[in-house]
Protein backbone atom coordinates (compact mmCIF):
# COMPACT_ATOMS: atom_id res chain seq x y z
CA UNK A 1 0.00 0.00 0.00
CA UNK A 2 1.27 3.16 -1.10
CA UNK A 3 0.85 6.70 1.35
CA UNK A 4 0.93 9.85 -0.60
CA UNK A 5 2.13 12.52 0.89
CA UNK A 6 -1.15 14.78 1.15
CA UNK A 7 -3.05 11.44 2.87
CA UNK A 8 0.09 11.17 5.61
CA UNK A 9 -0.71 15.43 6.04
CA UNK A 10 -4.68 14.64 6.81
CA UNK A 11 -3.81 11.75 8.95
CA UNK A 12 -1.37 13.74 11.06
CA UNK A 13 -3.60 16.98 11.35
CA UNK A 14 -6.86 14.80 12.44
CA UNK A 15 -4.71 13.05 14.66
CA UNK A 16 -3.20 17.15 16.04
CA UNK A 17 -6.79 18.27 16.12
CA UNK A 18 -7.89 14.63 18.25
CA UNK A 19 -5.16 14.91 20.71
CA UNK A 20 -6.01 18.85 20.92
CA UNK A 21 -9.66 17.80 21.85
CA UNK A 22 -8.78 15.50 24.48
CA UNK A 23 -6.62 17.91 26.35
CA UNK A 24 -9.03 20.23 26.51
CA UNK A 25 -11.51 17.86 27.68
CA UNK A 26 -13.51 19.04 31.43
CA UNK A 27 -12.70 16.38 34.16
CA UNK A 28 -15.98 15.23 36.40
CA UNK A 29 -16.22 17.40 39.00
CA UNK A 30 -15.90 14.89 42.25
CA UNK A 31 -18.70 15.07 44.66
CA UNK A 32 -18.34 15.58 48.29
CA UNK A 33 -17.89 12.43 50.20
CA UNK A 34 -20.34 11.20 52.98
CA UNK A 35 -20.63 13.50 55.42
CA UNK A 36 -19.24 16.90 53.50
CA UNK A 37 -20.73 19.89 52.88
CA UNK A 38 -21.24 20.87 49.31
CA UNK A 39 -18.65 23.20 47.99
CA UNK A 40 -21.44 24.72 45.35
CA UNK A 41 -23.24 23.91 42.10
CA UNK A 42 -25.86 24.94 40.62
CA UNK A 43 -28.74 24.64 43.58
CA UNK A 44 -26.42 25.39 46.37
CA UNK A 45 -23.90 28.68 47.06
CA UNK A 46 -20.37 28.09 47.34
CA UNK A 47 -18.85 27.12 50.83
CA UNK A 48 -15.24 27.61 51.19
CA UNK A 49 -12.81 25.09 52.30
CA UNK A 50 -11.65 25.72 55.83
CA UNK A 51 -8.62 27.60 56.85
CA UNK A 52 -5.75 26.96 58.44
CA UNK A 53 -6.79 27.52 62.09
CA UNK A 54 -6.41 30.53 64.23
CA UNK A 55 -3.13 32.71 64.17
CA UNK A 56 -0.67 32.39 67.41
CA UNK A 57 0.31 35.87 68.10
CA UNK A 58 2.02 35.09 71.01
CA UNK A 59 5.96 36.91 70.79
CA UNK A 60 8.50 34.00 69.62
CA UNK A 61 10.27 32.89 72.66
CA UNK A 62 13.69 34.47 72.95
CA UNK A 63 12.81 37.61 70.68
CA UNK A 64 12.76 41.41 71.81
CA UNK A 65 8.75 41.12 71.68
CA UNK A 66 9.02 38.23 73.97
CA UNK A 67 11.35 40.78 76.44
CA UNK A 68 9.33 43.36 76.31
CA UNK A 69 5.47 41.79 77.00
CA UNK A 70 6.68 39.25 78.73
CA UNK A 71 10.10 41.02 80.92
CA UNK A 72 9.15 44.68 80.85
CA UNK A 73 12.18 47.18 79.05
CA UNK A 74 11.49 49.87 81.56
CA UNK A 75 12.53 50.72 84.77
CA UNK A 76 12.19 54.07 86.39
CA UNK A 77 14.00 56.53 88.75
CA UNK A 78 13.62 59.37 91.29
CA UNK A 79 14.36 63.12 90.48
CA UNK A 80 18.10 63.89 90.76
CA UNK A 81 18.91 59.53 91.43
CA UNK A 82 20.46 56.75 89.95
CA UNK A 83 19.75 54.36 92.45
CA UNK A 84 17.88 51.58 92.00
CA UNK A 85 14.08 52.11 93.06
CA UNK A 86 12.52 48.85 94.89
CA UNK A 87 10.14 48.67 92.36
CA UNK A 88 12.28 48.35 89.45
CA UNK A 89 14.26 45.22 91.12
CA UNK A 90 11.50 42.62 90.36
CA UNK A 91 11.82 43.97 86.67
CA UNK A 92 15.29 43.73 86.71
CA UNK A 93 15.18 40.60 88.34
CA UNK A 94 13.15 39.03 85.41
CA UNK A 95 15.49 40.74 83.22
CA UNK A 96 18.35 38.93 84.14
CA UNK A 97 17.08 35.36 84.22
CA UNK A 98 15.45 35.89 80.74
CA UNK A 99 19.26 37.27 79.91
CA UNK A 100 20.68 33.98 81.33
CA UNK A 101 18.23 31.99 79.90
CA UNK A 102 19.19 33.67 76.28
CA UNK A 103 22.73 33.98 76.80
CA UNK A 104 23.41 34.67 72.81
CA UNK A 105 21.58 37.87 73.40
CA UNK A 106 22.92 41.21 73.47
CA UNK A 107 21.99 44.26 75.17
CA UNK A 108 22.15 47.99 74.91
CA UNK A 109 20.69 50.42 78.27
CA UNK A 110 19.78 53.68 77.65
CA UNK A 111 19.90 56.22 80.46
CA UNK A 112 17.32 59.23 80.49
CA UNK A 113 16.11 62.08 82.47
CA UNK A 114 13.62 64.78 82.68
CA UNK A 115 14.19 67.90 80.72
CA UNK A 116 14.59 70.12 83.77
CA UNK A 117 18.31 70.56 84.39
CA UNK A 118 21.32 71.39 81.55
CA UNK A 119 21.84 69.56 79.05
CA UNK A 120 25.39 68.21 80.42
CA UNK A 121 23.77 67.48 83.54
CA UNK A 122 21.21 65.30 82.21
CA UNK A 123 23.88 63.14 80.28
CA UNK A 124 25.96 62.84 83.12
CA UNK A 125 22.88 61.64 85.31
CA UNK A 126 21.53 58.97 82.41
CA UNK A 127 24.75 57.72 81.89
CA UNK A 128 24.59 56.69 86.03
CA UNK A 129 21.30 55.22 85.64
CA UNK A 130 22.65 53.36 82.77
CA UNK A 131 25.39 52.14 84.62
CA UNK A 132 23.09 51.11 87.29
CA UNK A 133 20.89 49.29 85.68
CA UNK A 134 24.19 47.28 84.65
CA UNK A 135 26.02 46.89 87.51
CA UNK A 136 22.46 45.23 89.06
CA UNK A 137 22.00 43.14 86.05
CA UNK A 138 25.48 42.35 86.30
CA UNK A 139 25.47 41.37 89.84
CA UNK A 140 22.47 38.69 88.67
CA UNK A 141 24.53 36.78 86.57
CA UNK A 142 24.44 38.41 83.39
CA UNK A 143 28.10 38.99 81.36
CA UNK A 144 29.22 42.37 81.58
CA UNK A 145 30.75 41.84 77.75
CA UNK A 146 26.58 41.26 76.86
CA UNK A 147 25.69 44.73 77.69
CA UNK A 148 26.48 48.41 76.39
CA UNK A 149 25.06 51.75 78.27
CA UNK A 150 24.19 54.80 76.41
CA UNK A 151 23.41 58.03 78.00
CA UNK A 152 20.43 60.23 76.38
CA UNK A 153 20.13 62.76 79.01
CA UNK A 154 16.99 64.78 78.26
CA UNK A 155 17.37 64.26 74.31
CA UNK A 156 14.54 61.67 73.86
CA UNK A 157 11.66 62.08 76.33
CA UNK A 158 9.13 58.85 75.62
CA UNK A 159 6.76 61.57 77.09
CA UNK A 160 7.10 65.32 75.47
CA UNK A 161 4.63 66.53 78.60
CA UNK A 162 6.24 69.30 80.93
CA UNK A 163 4.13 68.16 83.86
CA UNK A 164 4.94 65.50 86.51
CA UNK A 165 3.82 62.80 85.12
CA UNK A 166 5.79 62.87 82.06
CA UNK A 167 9.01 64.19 84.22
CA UNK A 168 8.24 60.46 86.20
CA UNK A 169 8.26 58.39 82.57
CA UNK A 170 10.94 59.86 81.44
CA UNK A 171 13.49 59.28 84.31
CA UNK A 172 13.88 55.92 83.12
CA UNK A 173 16.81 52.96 82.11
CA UNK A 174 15.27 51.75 78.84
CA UNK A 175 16.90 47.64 77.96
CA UNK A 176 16.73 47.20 74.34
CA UNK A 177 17.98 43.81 72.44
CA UNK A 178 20.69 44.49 69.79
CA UNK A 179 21.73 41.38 68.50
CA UNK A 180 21.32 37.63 69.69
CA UNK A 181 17.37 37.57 69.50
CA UNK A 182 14.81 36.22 66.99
């Protein structure tokens, strides 16, 4: 049997044109087993599939969000003092173990004071309540080479109020994570 060559051509394009066909054939949609919801059709609106649960916003252990909620970053001191108020020691306190439980963590303390007083003054007194704040984290257990101090003075107030209440928030030894946490 002899193929010309315009009989091999049809063959080929009506197989081309088969093959195209069944590619673009629709697969069954499946239905829902026993038991499941419809996701849609025709008589029925569509239900989406679930998600994937609720979201953990807990802080990741070991991070600064983690210090912060869960520590505290703040502690705060008298007018004209660098000593270390009895309220700030259970801060501190927790400080330091979560420091010695993360010991790849690395610290920075930031001394600050109210804006009354000159300018020298005020860096002179937040670099004492940075040093502080060390010295009592150091005497805890936590590595002197883990922590740097850093004097603001009365540069940045986390309260720009001139009354006593913002004078109070801003005498304060801030701990801030600079390296070693998630």
């Amino acid at each position: 049997m002899r193929f010309n060559t315009q009989s091999v051509m049809r063959l080929a394009l009506v197989a081309v044109a088969a093959a195209s066909l069944a590619a673009c054939a629709t697969k069954p949609k499946p239905n829902p087993g026993p038991g499941e919801p419809p996701r849609g059709g025709p008589d029925q609106p569509y239900t989406p599939p679930g998600g994937p649960g609720p979201v953990d916003s807990r802080p990741i252990p070991g991070s600064s969000q983690d210090f912060i909620i869960n520590v505290g970053d703040f502690v705060y001191f008298d007018l004209d003092s660098y000593d270390i108020r009895s309220d700030a020691m259970p801060v501190l306190d927790a400080q330091s173990a979560w420091l010695r439980r993360y010991p790849n963590v690395s610290i920075r303390i930031e001394g600050n004071a109210d804006e009354r007083g000159t300018r020298e003054y005020n860096l002179a007194l937040g670099s004492r309540r940075a040093n502080a704040v060390k010295d009592y984290l150091v005497s805890r257990g936590v590595s002197p080479s883990r922590i740097m101090t850093l004097s603001n003075g009365k540069e940045r107030p986390i309260n720009p109020g001139t009354d006593e209440e913002a004078y109070q928030q801003n005498r304060n030894g801030q701990t801030i994570i600079t390296s070693g946490g998630y």
